[in-house]
N, C-alpha and C. Protein backbone atom coordinates (compact mmCIF):
# COMPACT_ATOMS: atom_id res chain seq x y z
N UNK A 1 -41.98 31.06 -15.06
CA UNK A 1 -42.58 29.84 -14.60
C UNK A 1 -41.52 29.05 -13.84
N UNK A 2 -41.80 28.65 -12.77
CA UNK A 2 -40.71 27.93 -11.83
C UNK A 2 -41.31 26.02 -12.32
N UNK A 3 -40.22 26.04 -12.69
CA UNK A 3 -40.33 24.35 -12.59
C UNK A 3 -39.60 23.54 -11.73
N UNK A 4 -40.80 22.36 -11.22
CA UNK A 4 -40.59 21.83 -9.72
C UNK A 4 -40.32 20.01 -10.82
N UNK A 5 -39.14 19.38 -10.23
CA UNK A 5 -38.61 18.15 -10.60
C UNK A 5 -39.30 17.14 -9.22
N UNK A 6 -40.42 16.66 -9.37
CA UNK A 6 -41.08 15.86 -8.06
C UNK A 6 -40.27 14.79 -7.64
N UNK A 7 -39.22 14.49 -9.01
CA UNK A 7 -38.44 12.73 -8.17
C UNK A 7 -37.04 13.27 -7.46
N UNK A 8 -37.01 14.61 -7.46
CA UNK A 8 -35.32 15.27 -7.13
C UNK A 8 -36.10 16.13 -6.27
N UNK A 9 -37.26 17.29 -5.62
CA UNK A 9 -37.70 17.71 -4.68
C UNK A 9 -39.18 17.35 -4.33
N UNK A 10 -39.01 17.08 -3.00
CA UNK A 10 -40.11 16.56 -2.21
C UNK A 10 -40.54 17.86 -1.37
N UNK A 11 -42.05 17.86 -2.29
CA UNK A 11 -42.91 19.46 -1.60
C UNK A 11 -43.85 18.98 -1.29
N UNK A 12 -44.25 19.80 -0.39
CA UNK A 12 -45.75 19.65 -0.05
C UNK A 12 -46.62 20.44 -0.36
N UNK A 13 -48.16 19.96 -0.76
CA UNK A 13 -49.07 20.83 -1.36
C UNK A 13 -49.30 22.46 -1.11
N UNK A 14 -49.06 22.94 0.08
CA UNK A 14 -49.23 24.10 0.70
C UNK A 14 -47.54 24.78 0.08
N UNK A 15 -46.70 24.13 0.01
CA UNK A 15 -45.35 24.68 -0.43
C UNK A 15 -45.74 25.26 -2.23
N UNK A 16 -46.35 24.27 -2.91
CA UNK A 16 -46.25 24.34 -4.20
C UNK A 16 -47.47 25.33 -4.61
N UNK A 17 -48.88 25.51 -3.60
CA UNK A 17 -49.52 26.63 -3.85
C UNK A 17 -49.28 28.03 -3.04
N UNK A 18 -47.99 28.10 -2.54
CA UNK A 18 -47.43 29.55 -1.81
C UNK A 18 -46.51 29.98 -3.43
N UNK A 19 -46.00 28.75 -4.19
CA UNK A 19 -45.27 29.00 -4.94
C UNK A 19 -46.18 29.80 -6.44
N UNK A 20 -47.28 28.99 -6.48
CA UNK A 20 -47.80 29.87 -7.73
C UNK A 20 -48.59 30.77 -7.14
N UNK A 21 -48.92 31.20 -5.91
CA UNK A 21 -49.36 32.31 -6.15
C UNK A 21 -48.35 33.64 -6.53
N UNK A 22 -47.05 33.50 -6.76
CA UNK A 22 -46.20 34.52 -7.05
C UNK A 22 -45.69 33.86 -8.54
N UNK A 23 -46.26 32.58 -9.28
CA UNK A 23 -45.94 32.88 -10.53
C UNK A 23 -46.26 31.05 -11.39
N UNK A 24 -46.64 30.67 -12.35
CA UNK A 24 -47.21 29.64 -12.24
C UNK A 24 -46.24 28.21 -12.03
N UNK A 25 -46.34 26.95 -11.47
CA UNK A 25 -45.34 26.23 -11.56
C UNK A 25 -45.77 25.03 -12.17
N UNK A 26 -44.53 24.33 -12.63
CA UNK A 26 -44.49 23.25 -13.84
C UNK A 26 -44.10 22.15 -12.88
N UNK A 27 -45.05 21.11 -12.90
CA UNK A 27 -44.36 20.27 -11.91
C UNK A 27 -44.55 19.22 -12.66
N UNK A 28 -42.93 18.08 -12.34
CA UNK A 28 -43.17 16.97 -13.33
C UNK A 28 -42.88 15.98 -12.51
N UNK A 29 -43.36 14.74 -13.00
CA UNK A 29 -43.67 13.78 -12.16
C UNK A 29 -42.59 12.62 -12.17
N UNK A 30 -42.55 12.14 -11.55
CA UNK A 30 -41.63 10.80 -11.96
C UNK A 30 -41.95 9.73 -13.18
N UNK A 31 -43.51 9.55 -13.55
CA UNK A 31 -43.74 8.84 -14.23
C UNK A 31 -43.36 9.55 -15.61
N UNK A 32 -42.67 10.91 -15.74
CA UNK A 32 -43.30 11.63 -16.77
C UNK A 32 -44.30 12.62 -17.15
N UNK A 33 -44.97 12.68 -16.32
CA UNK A 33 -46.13 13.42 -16.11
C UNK A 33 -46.16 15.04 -16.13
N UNK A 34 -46.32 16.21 -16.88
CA UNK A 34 -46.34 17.10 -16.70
C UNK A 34 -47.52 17.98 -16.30
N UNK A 35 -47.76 18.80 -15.02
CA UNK A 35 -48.84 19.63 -14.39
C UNK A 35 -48.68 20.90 -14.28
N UNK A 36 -49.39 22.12 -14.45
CA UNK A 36 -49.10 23.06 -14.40
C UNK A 36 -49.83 23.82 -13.59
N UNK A 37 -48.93 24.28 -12.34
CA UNK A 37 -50.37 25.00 -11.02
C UNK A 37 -50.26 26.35 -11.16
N UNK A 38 -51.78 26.99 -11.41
CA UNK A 38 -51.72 28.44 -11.32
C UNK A 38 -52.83 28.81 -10.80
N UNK A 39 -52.78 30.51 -10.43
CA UNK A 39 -53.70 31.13 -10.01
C UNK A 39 -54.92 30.87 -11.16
N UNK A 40 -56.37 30.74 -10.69
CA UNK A 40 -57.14 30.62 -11.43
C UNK A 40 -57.66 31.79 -11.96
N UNK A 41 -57.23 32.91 -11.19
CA UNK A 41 -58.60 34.24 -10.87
C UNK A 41 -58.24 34.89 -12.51
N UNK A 42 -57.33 34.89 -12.74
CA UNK A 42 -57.03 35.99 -13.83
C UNK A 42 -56.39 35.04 -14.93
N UNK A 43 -56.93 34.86 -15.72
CA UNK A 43 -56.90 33.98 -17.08
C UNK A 43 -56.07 35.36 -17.56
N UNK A 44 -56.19 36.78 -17.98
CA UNK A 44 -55.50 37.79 -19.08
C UNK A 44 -54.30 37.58 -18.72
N UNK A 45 -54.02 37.71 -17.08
CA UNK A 45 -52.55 37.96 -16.70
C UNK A 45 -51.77 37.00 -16.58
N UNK A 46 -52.56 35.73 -17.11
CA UNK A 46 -51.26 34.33 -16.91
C UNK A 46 -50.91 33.95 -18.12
N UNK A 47 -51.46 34.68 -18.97
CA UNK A 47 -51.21 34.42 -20.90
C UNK A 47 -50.22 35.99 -21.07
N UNK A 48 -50.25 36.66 -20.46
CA UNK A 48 -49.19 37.35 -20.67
C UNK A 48 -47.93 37.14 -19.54
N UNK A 49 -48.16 36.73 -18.64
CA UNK A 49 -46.93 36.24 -17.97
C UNK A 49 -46.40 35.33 -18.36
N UNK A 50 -47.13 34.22 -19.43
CA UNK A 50 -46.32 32.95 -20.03
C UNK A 50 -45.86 33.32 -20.91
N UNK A 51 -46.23 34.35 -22.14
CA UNK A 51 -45.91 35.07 -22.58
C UNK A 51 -44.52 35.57 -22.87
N UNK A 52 -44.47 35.96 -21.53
CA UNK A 52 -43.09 36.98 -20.90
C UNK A 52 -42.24 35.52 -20.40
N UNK A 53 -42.63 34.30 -20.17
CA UNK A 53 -42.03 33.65 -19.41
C UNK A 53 -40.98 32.70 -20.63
N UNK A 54 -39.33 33.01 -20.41
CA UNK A 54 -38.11 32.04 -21.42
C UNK A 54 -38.28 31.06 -20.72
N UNK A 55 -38.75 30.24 -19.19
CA UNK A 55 -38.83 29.21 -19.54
C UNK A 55 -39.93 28.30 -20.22
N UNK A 56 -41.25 29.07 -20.13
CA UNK A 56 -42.43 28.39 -20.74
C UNK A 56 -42.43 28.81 -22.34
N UNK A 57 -41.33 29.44 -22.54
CA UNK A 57 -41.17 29.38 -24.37
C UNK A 57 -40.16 28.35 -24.85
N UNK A 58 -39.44 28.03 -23.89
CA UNK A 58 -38.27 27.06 -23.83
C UNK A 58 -39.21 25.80 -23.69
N UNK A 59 -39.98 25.35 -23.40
CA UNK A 59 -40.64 24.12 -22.84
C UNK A 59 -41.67 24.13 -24.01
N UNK A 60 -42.36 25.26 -24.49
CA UNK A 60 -43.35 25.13 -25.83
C UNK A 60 -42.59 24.61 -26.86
N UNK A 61 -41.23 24.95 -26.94
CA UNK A 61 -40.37 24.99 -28.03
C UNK A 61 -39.88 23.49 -28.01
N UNK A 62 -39.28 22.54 -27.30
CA UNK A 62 -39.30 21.51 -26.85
C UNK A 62 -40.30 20.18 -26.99
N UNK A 63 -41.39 21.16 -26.87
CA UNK A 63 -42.80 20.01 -27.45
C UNK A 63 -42.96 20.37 -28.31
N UNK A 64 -42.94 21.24 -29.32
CA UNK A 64 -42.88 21.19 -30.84
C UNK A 64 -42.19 20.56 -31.43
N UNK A 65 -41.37 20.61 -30.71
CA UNK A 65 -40.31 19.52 -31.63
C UNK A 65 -39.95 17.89 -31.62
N UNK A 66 -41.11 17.46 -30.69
CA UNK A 66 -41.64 16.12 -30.65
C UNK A 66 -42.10 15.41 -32.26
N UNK A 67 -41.60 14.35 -32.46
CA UNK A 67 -41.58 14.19 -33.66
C UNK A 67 -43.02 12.83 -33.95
N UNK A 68 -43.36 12.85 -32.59
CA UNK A 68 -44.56 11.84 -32.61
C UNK A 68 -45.86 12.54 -32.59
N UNK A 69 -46.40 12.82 -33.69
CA UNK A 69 -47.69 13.31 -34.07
C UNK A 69 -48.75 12.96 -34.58
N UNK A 70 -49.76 13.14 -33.95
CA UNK A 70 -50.85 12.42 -34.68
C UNK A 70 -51.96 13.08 -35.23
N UNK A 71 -52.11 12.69 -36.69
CA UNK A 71 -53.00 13.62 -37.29
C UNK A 71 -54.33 14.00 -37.00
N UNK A 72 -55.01 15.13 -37.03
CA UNK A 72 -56.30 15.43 -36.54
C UNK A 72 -57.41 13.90 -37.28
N UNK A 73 -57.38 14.02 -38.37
CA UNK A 73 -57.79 12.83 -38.98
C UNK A 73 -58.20 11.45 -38.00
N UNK A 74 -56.92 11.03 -37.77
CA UNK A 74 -56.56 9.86 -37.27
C UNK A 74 -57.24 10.25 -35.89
N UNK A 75 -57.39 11.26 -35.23
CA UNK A 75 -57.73 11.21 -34.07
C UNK A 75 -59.61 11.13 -34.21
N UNK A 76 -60.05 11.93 -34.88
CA UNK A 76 -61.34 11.99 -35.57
C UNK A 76 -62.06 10.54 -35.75
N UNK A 77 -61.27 10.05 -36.62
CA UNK A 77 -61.68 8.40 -36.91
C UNK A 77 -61.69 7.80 -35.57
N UNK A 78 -60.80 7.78 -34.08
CA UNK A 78 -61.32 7.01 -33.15
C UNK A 78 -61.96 7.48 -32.36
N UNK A 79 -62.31 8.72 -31.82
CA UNK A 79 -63.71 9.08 -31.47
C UNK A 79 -64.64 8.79 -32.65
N UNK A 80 -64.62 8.31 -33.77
CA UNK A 80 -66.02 8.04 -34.46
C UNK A 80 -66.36 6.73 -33.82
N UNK A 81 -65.52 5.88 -34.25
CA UNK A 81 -65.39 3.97 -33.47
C UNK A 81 -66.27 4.03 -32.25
N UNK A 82 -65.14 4.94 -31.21
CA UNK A 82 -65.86 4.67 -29.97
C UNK A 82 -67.00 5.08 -29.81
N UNK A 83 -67.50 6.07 -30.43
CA UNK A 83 -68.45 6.85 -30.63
C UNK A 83 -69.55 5.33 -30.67
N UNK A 84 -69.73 4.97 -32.18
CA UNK A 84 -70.19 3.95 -32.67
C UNK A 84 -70.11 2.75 -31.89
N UNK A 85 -69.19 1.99 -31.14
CA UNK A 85 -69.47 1.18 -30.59
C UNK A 85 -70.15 1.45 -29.22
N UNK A 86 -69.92 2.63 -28.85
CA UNK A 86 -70.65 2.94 -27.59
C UNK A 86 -72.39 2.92 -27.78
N UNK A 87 -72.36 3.33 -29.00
CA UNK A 87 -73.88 3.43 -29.71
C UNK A 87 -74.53 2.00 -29.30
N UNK A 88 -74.04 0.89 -29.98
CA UNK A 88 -74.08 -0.25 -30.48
C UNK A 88 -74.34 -0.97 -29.29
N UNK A 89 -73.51 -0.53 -27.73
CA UNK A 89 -74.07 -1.49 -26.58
C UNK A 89 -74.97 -1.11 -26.18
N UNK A 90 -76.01 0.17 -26.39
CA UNK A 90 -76.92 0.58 -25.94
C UNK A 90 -77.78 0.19 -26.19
């Protein structure tokens, strides 16, 4: 996986889809933002190329180890709320 730094190289759209069609790319944003452009056609062969890919095990490995987590629970309970108040203006 080629990873593209957007606030240190300035590409253009046609640059960054010549780039994944030979392999998928990680592009991150200035705000923080992480995107990932790939070929769409073949879902088997991009789970085994990430697979195969030390930097997209290096970058899985990295967000695991984010220590800000939020429990399925906790996430459950505020789709119920919104859920419910969305009910409620109807």
């Amino acid at each position: 996986m080629k990873t593209i730094n957007l606030e240190k190289e300035k590409l253009d759209l046609t640059e960054v889809v010549n780039m994944a069609r030979k392999e998928p790319v990680l592009l991150l944003t200035p705000d923080g933002k992480e995107f990932i452009i790939s070929e769409a056609d073949d879902f088997e062969k991009e789970v085994e190329m990430l697979r195969g890919s030390q930097a997209f095990q290096k970058f899985l490995d990295e967000r695991s180890m984010c220590k800000h987590r939020i429990p399925l629970e906790d996430i459950e309970k505020e789709i119920e709320k919104e859920l419910s108040a969305t009910h409620r203006l109807r």
